[in-house]
N, C-alpha and C. Protein backbone atom coordinates (compact mmCIF):
# COMPACT_ATOMS: atom_id res chain seq x y z
N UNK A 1 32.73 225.48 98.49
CA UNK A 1 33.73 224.80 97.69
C UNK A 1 33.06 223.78 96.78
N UNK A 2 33.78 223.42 95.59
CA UNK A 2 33.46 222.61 94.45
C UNK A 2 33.62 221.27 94.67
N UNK A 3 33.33 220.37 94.94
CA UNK A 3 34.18 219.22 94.94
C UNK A 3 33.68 218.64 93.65
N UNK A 4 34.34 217.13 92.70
CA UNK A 4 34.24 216.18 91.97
C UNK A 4 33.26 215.14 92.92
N UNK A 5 32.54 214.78 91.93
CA UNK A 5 31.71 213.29 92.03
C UNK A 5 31.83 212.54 91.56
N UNK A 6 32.73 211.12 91.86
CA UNK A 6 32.90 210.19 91.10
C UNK A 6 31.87 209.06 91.07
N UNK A 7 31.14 209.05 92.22
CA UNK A 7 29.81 207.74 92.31
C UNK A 7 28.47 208.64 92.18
N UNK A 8 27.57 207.99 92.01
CA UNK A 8 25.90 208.39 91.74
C UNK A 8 25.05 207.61 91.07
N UNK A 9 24.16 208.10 90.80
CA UNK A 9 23.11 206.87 90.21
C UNK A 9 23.33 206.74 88.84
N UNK A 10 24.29 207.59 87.91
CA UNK A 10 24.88 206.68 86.61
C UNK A 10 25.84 206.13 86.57
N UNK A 11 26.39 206.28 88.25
CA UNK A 11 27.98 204.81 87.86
C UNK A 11 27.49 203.86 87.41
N UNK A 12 26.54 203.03 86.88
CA UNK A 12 26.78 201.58 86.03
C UNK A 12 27.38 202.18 84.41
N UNK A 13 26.50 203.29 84.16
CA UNK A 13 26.86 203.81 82.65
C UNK A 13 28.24 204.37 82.80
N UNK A 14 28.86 204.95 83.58
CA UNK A 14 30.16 205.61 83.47
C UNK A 14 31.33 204.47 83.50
N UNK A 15 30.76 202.85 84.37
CA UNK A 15 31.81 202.03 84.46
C UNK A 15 31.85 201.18 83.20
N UNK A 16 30.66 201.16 82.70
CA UNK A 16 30.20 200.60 81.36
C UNK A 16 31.87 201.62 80.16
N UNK A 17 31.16 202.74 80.17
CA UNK A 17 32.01 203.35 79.12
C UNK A 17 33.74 202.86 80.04
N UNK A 18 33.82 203.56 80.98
CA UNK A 18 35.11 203.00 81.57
C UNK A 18 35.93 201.53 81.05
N UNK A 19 34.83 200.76 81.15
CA UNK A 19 35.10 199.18 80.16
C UNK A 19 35.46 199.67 78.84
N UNK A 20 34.89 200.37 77.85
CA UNK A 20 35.36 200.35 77.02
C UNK A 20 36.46 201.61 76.54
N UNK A 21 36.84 202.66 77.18
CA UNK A 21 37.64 203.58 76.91
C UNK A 21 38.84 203.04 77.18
N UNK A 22 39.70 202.46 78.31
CA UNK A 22 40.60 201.87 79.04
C UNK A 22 40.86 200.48 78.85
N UNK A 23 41.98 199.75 78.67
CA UNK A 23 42.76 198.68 78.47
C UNK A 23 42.45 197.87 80.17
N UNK A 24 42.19 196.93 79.88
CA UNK A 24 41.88 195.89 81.01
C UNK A 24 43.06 196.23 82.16
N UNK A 25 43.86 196.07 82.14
CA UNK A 25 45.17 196.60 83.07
C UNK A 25 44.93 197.79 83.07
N UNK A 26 44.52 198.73 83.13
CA UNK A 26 44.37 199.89 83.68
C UNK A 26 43.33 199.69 84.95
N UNK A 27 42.52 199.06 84.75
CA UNK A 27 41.30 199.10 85.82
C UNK A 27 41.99 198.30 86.97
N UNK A 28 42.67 197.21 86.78
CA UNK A 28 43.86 196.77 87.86
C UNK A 28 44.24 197.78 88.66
N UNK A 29 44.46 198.88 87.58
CA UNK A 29 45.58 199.57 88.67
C UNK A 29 45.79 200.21 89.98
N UNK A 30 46.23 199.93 91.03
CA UNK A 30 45.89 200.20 92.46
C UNK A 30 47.11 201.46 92.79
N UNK A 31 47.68 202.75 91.86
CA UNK A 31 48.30 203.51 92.26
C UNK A 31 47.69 204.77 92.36
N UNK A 32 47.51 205.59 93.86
CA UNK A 32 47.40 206.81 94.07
C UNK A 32 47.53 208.10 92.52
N UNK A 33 47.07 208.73 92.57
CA UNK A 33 47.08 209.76 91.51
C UNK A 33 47.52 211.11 91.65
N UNK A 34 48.14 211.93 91.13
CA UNK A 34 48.14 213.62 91.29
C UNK A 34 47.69 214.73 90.66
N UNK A 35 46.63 215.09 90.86
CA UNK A 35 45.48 216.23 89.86
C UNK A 35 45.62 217.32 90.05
N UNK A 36 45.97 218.32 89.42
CA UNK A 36 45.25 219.91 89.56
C UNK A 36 44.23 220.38 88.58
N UNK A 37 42.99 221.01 89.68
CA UNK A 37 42.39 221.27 89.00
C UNK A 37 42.30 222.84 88.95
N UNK A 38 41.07 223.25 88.43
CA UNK A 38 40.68 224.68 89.14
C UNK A 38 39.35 224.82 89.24
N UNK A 39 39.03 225.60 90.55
CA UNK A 39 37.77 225.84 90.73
C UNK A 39 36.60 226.88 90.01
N UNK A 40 35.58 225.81 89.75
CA UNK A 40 34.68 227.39 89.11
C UNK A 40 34.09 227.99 89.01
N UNK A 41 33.87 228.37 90.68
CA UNK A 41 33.83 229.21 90.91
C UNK A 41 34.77 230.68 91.50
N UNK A 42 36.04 230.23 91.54
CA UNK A 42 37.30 231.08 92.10
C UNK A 42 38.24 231.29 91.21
N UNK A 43 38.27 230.15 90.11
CA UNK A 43 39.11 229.68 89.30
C UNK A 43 40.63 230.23 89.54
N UNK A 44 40.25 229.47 90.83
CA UNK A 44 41.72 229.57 91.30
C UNK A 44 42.14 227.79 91.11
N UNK A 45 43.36 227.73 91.22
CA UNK A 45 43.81 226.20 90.95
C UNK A 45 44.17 225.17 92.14
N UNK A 46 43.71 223.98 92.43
CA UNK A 46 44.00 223.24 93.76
C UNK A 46 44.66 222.21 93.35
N UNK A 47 44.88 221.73 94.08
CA UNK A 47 45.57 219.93 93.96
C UNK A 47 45.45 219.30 94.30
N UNK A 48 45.36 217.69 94.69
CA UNK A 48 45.20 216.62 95.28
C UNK A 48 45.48 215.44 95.04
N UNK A 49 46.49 214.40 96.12
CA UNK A 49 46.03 213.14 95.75
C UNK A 49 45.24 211.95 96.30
N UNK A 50 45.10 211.33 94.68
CA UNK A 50 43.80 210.82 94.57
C UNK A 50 43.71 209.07 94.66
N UNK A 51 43.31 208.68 95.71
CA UNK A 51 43.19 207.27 96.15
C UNK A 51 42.61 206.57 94.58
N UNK A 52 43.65 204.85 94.52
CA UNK A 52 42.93 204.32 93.34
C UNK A 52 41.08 203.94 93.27
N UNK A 53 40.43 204.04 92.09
CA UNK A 53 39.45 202.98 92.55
C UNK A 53 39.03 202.04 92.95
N UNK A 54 37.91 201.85 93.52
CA UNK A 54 37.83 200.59 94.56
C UNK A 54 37.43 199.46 93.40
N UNK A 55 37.56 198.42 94.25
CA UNK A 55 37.56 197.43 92.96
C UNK A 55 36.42 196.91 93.41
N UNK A 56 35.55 196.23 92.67
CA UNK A 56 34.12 195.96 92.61
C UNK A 56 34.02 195.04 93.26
N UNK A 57 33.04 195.03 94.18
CA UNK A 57 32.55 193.57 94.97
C UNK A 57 33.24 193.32 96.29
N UNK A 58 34.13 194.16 96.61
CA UNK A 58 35.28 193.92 97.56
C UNK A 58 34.65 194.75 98.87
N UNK A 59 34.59 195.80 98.47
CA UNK A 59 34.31 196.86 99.84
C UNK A 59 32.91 197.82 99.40
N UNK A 60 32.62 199.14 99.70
CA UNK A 60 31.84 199.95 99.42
C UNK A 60 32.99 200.94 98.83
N UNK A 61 32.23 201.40 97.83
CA UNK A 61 32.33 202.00 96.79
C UNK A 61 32.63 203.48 97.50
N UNK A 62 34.03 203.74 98.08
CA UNK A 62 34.53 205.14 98.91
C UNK A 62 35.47 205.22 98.22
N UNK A 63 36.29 206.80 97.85
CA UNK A 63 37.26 207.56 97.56
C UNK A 63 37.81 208.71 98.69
N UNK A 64 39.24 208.89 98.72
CA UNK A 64 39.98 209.32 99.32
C UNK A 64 40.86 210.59 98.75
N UNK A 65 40.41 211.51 99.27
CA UNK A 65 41.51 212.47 98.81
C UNK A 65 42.65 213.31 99.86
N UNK A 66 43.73 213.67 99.54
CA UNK A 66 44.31 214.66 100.40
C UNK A 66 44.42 215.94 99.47
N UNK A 67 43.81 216.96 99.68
CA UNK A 67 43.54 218.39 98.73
C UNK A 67 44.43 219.56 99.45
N UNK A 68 45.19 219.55 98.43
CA UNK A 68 45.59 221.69 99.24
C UNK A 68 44.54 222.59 98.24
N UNK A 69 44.08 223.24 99.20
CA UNK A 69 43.33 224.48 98.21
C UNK A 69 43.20 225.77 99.38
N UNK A 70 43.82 226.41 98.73
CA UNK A 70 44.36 228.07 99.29
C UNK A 70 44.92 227.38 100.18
N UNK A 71 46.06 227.21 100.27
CA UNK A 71 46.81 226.63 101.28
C UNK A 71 46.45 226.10 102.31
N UNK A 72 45.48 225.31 102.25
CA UNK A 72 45.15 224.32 103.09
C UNK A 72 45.16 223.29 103.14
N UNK A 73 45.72 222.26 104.06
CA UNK A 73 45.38 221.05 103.70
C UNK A 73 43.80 220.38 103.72
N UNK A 74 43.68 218.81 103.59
CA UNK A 74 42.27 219.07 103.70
C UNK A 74 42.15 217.43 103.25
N UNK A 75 41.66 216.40 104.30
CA UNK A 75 41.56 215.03 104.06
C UNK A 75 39.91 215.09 103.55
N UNK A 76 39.63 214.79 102.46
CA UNK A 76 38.05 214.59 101.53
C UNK A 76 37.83 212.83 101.24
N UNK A 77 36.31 212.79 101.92
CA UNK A 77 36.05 211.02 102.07
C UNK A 77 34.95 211.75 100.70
N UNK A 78 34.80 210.65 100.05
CA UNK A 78 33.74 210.65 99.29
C UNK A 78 33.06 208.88 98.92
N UNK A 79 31.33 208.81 99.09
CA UNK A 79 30.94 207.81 98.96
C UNK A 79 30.04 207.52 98.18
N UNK A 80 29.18 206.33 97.63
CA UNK A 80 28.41 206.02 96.79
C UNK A 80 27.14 205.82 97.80
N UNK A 81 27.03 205.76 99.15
CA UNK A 81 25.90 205.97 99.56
C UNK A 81 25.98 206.79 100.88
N UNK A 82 24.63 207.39 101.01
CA UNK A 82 24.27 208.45 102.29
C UNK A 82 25.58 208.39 103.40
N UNK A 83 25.78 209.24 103.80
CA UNK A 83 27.25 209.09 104.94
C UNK A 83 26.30 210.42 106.20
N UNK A 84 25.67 211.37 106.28
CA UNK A 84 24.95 212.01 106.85
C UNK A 84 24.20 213.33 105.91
N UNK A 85 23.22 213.51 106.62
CA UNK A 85 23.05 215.09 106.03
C UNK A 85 24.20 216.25 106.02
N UNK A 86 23.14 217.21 104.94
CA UNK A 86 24.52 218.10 104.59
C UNK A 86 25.17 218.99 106.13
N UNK A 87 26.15 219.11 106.32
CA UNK A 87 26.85 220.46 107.16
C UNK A 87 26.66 219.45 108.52
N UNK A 88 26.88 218.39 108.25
CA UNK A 88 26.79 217.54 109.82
C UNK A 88 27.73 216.91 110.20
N UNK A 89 28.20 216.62 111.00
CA UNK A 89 29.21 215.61 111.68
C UNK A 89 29.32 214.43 112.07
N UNK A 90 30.43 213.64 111.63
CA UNK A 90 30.40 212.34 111.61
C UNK A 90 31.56 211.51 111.46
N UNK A 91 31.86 210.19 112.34
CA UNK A 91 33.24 209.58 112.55
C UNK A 91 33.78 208.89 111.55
N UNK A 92 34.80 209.02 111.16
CA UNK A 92 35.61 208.16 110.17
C UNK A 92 36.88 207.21 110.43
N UNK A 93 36.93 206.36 111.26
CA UNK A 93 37.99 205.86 111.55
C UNK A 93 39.00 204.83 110.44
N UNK A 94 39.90 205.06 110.73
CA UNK A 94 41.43 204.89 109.86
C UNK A 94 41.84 203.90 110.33
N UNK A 95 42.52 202.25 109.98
CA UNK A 95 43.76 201.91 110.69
C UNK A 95 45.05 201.80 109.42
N UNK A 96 46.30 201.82 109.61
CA UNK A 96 46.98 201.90 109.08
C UNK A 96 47.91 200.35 109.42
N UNK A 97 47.77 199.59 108.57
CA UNK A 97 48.04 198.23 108.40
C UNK A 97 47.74 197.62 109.45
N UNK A 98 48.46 196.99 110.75
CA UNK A 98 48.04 196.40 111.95
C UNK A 98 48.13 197.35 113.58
N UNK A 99 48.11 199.14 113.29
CA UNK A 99 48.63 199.88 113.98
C UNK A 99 47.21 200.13 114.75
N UNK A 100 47.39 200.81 115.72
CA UNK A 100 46.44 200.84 116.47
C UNK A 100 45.00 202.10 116.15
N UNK A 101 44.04 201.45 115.37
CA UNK A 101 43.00 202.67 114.74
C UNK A 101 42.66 203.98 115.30
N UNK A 102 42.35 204.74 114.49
CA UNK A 102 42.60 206.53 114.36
C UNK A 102 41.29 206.15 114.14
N UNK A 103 40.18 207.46 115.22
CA UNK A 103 39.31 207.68 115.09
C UNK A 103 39.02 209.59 114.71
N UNK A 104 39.03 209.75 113.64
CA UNK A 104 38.75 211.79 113.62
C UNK A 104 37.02 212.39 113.43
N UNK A 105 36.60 213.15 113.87
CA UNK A 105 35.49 214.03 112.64
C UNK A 105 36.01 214.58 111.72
N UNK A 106 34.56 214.18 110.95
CA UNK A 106 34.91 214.62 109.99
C UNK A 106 33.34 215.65 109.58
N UNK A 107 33.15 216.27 108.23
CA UNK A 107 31.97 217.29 108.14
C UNK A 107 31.40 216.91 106.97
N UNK A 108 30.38 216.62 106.13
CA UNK A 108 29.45 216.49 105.44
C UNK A 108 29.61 217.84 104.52
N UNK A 109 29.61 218.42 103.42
CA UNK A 109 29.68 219.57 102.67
C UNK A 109 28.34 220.01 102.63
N UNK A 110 27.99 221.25 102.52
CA UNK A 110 26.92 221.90 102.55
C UNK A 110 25.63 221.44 101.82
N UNK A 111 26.11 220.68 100.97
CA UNK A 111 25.65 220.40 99.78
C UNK A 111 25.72 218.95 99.35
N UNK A 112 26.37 217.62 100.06
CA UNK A 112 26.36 216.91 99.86
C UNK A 112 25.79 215.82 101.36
N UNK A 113 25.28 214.94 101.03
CA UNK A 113 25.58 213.75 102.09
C UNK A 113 26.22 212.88 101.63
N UNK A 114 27.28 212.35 100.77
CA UNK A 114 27.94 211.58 101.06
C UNK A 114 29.46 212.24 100.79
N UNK A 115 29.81 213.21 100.28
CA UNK A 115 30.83 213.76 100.97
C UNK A 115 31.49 214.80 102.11
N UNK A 116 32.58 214.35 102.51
CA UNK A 116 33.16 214.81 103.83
C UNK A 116 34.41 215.15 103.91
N UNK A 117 34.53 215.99 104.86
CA UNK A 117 36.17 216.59 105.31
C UNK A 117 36.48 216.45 106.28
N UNK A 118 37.88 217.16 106.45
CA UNK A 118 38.67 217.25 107.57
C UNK A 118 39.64 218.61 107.35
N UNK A 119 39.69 219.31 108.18
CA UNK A 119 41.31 220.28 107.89
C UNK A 119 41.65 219.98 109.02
N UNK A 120 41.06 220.06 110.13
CA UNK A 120 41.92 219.83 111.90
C UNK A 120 43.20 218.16 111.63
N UNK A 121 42.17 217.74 110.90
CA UNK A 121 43.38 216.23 111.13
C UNK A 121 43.69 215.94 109.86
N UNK A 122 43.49 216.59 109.12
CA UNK A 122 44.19 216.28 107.59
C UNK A 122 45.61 216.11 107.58
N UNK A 123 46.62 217.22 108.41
CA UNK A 123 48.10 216.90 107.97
C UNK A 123 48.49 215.51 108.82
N UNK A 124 47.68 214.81 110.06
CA UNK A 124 47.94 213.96 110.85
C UNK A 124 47.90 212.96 110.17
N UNK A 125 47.00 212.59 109.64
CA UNK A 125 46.24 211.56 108.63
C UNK A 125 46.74 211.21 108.13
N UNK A 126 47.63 212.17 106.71
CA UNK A 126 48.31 212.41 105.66
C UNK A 126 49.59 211.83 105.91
N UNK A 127 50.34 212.58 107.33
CA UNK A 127 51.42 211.56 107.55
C UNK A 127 51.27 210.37 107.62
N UNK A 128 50.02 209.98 108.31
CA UNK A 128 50.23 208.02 108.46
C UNK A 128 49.94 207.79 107.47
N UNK A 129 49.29 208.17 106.16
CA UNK A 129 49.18 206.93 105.36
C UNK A 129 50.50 206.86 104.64
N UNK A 130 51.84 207.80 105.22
CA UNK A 130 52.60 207.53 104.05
C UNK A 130 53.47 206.23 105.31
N UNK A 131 53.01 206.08 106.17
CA UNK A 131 54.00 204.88 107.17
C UNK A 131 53.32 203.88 106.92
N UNK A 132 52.60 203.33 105.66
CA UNK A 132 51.81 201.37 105.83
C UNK A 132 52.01 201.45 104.30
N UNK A 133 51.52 199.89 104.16
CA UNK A 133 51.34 199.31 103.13
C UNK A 133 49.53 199.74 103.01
N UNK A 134 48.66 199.74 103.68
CA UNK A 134 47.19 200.09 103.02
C UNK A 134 46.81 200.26 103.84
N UNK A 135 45.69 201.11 104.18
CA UNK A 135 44.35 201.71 105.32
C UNK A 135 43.40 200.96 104.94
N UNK A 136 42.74 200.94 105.88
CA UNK A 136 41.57 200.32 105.98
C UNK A 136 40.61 201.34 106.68
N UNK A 137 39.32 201.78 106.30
CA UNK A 137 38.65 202.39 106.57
C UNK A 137 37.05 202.33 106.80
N UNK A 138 36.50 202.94 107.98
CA UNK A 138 35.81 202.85 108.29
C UNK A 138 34.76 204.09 108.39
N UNK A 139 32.97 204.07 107.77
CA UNK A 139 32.40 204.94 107.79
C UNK A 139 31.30 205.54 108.68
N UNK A 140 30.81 205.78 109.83
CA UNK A 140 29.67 205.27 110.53
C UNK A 140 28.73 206.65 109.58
N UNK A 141 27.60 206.09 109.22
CA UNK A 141 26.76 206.92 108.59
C UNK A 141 25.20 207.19 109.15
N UNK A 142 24.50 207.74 108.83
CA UNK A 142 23.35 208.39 109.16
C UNK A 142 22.31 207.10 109.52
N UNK A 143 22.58 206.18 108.50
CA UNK A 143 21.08 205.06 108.94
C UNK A 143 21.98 204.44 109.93
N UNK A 144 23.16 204.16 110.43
CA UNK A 144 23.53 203.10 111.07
C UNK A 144 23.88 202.36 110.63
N UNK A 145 24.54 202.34 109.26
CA UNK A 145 25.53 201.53 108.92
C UNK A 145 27.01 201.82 108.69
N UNK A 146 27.88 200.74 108.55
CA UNK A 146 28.93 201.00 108.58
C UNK A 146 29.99 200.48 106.97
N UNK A 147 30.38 201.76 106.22
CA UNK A 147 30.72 201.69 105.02
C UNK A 147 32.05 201.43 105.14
N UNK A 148 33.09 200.43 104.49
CA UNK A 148 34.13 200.22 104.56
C UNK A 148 34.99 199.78 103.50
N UNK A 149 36.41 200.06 103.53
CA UNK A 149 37.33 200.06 102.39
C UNK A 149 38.19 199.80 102.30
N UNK A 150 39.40 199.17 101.97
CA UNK A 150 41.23 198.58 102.50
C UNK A 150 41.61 199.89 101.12
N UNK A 151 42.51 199.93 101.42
CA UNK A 151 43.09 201.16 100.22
C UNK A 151 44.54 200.93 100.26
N UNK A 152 45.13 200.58 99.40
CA UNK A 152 46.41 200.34 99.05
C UNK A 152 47.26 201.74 99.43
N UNK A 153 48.29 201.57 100.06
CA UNK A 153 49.54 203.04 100.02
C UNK A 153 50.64 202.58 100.06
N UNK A 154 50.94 201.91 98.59
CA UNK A 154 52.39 201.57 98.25
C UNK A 154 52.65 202.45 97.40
N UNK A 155 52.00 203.35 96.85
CA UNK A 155 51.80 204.21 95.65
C UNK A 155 52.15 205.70 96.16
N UNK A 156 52.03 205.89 97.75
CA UNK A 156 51.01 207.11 97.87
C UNK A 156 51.94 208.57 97.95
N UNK A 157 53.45 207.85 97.98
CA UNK A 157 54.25 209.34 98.72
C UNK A 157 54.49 210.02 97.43
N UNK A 158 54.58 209.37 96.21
CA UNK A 158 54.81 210.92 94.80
C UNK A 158 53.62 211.41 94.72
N UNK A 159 52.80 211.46 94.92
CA UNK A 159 51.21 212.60 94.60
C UNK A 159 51.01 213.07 96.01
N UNK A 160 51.28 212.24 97.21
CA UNK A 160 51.12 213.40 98.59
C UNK A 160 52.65 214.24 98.44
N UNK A 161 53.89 213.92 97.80
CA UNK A 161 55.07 214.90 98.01
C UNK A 161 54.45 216.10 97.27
N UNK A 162 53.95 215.85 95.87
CA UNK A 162 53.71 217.04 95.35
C UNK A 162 52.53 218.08 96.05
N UNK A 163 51.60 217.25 96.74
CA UNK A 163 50.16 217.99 97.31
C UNK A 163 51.01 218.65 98.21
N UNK A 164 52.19 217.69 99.35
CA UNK A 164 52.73 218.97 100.47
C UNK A 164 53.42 220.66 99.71
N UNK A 165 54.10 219.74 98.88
CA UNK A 165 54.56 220.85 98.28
C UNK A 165 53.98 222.06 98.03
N UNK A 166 52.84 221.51 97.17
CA UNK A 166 51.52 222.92 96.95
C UNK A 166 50.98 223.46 98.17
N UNK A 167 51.37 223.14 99.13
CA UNK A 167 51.02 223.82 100.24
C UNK A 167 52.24 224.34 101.17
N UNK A 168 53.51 224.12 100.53
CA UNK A 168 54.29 224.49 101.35
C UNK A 168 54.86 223.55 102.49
N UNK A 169 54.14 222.50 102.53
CA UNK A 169 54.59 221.26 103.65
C UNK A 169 55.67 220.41 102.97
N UNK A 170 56.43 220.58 101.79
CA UNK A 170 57.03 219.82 101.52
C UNK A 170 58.53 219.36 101.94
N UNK A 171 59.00 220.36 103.25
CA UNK A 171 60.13 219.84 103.96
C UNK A 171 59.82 219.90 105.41
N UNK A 172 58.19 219.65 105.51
CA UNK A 172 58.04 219.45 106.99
C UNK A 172 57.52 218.13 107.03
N UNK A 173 58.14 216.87 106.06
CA UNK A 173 57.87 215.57 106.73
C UNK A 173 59.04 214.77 105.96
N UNK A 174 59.62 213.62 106.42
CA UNK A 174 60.24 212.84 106.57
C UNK A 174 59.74 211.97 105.66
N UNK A 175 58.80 211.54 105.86
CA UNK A 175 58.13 210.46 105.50
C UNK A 175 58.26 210.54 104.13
N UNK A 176 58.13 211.47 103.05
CA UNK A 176 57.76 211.66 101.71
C UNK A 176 58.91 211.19 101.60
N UNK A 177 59.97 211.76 101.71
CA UNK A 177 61.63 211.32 100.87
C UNK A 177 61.80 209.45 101.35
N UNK A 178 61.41 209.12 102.92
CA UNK A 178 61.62 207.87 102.73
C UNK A 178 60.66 207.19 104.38
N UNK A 179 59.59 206.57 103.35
CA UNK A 179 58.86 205.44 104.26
C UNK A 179 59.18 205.53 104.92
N UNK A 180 58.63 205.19 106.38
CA UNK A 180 58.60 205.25 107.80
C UNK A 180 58.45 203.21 107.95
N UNK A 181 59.61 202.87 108.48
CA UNK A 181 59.62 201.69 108.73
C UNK A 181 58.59 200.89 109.58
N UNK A 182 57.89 200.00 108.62
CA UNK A 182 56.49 200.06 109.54
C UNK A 182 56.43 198.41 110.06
N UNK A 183 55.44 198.33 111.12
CA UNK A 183 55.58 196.88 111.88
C UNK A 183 55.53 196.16 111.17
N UNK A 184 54.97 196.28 110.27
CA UNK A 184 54.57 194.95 109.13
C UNK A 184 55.78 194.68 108.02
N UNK A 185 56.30 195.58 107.89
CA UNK A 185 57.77 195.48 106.86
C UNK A 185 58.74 194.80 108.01
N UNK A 186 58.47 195.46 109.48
CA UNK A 186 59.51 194.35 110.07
C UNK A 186 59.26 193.14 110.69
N UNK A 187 58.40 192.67 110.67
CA UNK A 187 57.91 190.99 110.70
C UNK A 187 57.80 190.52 110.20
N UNK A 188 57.64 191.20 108.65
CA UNK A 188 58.17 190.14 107.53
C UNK A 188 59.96 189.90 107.38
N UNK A 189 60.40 190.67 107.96
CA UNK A 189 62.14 190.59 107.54
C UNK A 189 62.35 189.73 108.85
N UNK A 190 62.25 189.51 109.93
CA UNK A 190 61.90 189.71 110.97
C UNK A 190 61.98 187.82 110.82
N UNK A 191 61.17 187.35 110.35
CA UNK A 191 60.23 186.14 110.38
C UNK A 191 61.40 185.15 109.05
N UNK A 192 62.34 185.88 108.33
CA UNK A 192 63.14 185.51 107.40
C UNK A 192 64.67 185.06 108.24
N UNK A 193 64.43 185.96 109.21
CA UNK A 193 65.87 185.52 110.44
C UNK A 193 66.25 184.33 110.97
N UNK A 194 67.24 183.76 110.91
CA UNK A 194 67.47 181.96 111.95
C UNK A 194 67.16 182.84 113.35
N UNK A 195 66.78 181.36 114.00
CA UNK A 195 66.29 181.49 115.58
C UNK A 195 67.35 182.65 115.93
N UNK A 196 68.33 181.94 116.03
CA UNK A 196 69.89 183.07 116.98
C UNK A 196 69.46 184.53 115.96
N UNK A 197 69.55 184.78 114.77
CA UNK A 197 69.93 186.20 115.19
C UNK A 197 68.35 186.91 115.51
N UNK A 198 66.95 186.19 115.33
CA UNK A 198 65.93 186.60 116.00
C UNK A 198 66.22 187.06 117.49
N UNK A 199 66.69 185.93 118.45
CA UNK A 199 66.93 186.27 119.36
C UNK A 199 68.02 187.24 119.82
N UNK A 200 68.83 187.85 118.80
CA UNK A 200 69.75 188.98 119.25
C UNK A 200 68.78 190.54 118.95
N UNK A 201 67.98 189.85 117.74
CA UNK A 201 67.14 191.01 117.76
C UNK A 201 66.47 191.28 118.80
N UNK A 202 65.71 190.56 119.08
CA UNK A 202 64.90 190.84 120.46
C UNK A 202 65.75 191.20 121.67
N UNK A 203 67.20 190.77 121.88
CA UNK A 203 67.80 191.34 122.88
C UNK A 203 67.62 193.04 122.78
N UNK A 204 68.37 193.29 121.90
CA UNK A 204 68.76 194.91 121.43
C UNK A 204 67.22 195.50 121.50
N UNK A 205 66.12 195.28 120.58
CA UNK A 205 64.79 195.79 121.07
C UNK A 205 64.61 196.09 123.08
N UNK A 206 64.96 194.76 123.29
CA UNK A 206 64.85 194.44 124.55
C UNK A 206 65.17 195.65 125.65
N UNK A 207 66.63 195.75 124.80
CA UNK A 207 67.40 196.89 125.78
C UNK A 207 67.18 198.55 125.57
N UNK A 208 66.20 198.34 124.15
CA UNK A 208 66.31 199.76 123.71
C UNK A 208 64.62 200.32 124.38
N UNK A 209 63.89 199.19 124.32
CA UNK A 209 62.95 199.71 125.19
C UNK A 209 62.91 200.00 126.69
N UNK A 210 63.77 198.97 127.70
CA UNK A 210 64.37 199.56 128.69
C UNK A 210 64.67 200.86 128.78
N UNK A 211 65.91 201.21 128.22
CA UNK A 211 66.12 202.71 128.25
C UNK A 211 65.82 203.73 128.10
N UNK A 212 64.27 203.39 127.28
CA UNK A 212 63.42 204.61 126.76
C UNK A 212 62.43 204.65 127.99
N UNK A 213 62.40 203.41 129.20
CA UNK A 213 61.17 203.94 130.20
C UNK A 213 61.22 205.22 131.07
């Protein structure tokens, strides 16, 4: 398979021109993307969406994709430095705002060391990032270091609705038509409550976890 390279040893010249092709507010912009391309060697056509760029100075320089190609799904890490040798295996752990972190393998491409996949946990994945406000991610790589990234997903469910779609997943999740109410959306509403009706909330929680033991 083909993949895109967005980092290498002429990202200073590509961010250089980037400065000047693009309006200052564009490089701000922290919204998910939706691409089709085609491959060329199959030139058959895939899709994916595409995590914003990382913003400079903040994290390591990683991209995120969720790809259908031939009906597959398919979670793609891509990085600006070594992540393992090619066709090798290696951990990528996920957390999804303050939820409890996702550890998967992931695989190195034949042909690359710093990009990687997933198909076993791609549709798993895919669902949580549409339940947070941003992931945070984690890379363990070949020398022993650890590459990391926060990634915004306030953006993310119109370019993953269309990717399920291209694969046919597009009425096997919930989540796309409407957010998954997440801990952090309710402790902020949560934290806006007078004492009393906090404490009626917590009753009803109270009782609803009871009944579920």
């Amino acid at each position: 398979m083909k993949h895109r390279r967005y980092f290498g040893h002429s990202t200073p010249a590509k961010l250089l021109l980037l400065l000047i092709a693009c309006p200052l507010g564009a490089l701000a912009d922290n919204t998910w993307s939706y691409h089709q391309e085609s491959d060329s060697l199959s030139n058959k056509t895939y899709s994916f969406a595409q995590s914003p760029l990382p913003r400079p100075g903040l994290y390591d320089d990683i991209m995120l994709e969720i790809v259908c190609k031939e009906n597959k799904l398919q979670a793609l890490i891509e990085a600006d430095d070594l992540i393992a040798s090619p066709g090798s295996r290696f951990n990528l752990e996920y957390q999804i705002d303050k939820q409890t972190p996702v550890t998967v393998e992931m695989k190195t491409l034949p042909d690359s060391k710093r990009k990687g996949f997933t198909e076993e946990f791609a549709k798993h994945m895919a669902d949580d990032l549409l339940t947070g406000q941003a992931v945070f991610i984690r890379v363990n790589t070949m020398l022993r270091t650890v590459l990391s990234i926060s990634i915004p997903l306030d953006s993310v469910a119109e370019p993953m609705k269309h990717v399920f779609a291209d694969c046919g997943l597009g009425s096997s999740s919930n989540n796309i038509s409407e957010p998954v109410y997440s801990l952090t959306v309710f402790e902020q509403e949560f934290n806006k409550l007078p004492l009393e009706q906090q404490q009626q909330v917590l009753a009803k929680i109270k009782k609803i976890m009871l009944e579920n033991r």
